[in-house]
Protein backbone atom coordinates (compact mmCIF):
# COMPACT_ATOMS: atom_id res chain seq x y z
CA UNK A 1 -69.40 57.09 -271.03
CA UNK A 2 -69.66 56.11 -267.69
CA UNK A 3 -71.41 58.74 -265.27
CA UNK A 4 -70.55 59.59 -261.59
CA UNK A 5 -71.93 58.09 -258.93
CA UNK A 6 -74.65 59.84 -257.00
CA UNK A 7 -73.24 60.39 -253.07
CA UNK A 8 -75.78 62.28 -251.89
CA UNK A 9 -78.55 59.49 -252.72
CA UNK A 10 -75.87 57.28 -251.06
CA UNK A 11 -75.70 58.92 -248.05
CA UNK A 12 -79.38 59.13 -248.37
CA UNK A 13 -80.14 55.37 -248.40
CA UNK A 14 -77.62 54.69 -245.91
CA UNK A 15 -79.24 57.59 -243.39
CA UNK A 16 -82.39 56.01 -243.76
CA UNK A 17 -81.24 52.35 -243.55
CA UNK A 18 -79.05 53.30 -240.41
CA UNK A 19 -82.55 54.93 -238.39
CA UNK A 20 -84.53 51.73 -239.85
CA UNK A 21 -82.15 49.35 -238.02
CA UNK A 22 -81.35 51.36 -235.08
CA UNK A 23 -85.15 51.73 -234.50
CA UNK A 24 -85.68 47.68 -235.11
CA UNK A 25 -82.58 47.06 -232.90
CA UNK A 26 -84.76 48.95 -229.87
CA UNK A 27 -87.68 46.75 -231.08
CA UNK A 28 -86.02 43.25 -231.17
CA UNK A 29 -82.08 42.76 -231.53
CA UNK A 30 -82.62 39.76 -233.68
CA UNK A 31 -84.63 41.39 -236.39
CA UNK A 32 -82.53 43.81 -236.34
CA UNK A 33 -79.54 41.51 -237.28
CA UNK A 34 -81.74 40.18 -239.91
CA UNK A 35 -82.40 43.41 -241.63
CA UNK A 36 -79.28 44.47 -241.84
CA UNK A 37 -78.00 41.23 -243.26
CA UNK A 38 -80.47 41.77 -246.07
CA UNK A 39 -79.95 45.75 -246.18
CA UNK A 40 -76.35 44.49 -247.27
CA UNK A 41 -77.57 42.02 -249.51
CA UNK A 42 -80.13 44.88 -251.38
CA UNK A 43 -77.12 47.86 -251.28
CA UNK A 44 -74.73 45.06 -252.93
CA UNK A 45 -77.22 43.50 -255.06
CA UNK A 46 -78.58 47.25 -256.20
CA UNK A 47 -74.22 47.96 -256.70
CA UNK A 48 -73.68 45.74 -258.74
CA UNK A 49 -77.18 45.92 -260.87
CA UNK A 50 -76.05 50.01 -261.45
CA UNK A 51 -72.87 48.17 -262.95
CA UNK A 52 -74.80 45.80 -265.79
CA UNK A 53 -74.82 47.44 -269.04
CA UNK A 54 -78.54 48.40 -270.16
CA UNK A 55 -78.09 46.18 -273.63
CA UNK A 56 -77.65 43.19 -271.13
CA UNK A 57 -80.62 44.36 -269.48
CA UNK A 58 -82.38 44.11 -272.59
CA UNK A 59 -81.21 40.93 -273.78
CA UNK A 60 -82.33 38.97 -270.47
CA UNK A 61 -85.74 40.80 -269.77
CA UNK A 62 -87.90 38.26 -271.50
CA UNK A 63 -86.65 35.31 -269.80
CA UNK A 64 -86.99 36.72 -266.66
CA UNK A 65 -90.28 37.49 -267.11
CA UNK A 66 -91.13 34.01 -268.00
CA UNK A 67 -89.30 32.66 -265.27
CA UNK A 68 -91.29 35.00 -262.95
CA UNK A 69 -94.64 33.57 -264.42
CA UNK A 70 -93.28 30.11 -263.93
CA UNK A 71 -92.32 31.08 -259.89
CA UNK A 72 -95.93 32.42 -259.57
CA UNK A 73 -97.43 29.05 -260.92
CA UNK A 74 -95.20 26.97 -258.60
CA UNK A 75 -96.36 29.50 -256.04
CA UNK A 76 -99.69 27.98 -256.28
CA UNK A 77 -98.80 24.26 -255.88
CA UNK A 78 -95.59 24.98 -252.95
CA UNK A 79 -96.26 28.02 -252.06
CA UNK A 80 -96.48 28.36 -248.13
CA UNK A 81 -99.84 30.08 -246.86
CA UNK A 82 -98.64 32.79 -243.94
CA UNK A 83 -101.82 34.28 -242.48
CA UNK A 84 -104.21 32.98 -244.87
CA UNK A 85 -102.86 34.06 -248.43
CA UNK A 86 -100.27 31.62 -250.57
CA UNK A 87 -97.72 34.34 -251.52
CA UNK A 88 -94.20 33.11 -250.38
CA UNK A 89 -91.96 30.16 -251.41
CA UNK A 90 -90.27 28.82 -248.64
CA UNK A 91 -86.38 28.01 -249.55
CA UNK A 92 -85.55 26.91 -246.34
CA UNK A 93 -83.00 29.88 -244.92
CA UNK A 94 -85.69 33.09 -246.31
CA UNK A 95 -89.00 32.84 -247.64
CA UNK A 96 -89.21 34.32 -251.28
CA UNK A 97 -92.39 36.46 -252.84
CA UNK A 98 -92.59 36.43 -256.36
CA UNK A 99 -94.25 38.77 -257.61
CA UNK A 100 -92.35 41.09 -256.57
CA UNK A 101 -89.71 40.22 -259.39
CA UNK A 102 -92.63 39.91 -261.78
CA UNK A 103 -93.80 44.13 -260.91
CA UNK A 104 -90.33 44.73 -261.80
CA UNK A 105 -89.90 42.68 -265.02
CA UNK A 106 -92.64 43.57 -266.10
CA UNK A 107 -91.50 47.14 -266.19
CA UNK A 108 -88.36 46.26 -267.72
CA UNK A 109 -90.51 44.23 -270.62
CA UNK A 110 -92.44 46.50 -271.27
CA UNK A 111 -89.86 49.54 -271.48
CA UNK A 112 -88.43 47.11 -273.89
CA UNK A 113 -91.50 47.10 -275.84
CA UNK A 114 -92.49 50.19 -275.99
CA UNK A 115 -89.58 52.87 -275.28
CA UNK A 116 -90.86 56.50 -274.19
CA UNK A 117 -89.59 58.16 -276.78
C-alpha cells in the first residue's frame, strides 16, 4: 500500500533550501545559480528514489557497492587533487566524490545483510 506523502518535511526542505540560496545569492549570484541547479537535481533525484520499490533496492545494492569500490580505485589513478587530497573525479561539467555513494551503499548492503529485526 502506498503511503502519503510527507508535506510538512516538504515544506521543510524547501524552507531551508530557499534561505540556503537566498543567503548564497547575497554571497555570489553565480553560486547561487549553481546550487539551485543541483538543489533541483537532489529534490528530483530524492522524488523519484521515494518512488523505487524497496525489493529493487535490494536487488541492485551489491552492484552498486562494487561499482563504488571500483570509482574509489579509479579515484586513485584520475582522481583530481583540490587542495592537497585526491577525492574528486573530474567529469568535465561537475566534479564527482565517491565515497559519498560508497557511505550510502554501504548502508543499504549492509541493511541487506543484516535486517534490524
Amino acid at each position: 500500500m502506498r503511503q502519503k506523502s510527507d508535506y510538512v518535511s516538504l515544506l521543510l526542505i524547501l524552507a531551508i533550501g530557499s534561505l540556503s540560496l537566498l543567503t548564497t545569492f547575497a554571497i555570489n549570484g553565480y553560486l547561487a545559480r549553481n546550487q539551485l541547479i543541483f538543489w533541483v537535481l537532489g529534490l528530483a533525484t530524492f522524488y523519484v528514489a521515494s518512488h523505487i520499490d524497496h525489493t529493487t533496492i535490494k536487488k541492485v545494492t551489491l552492484p552498486l557497492f562494487v561499482i563504488c569500490v571500483i570509482l574509489l580505485i579509479v579515484l586513485f589513478k584520475v582522481g583530481d587533487p583540490v587542495r592537497g587530497s585526491v577525492r574528486w573525479i573530474d567529469l568535465g561539467f561537475f566534479r564527482f566524490q565517491a565515497h559519498g555513494n560508497l557511505k550510502t551503499s554501504l548502508l543499504d548492503l549492509l541493511l541487506r545483510e543484516f535486517p534490524p529485526f
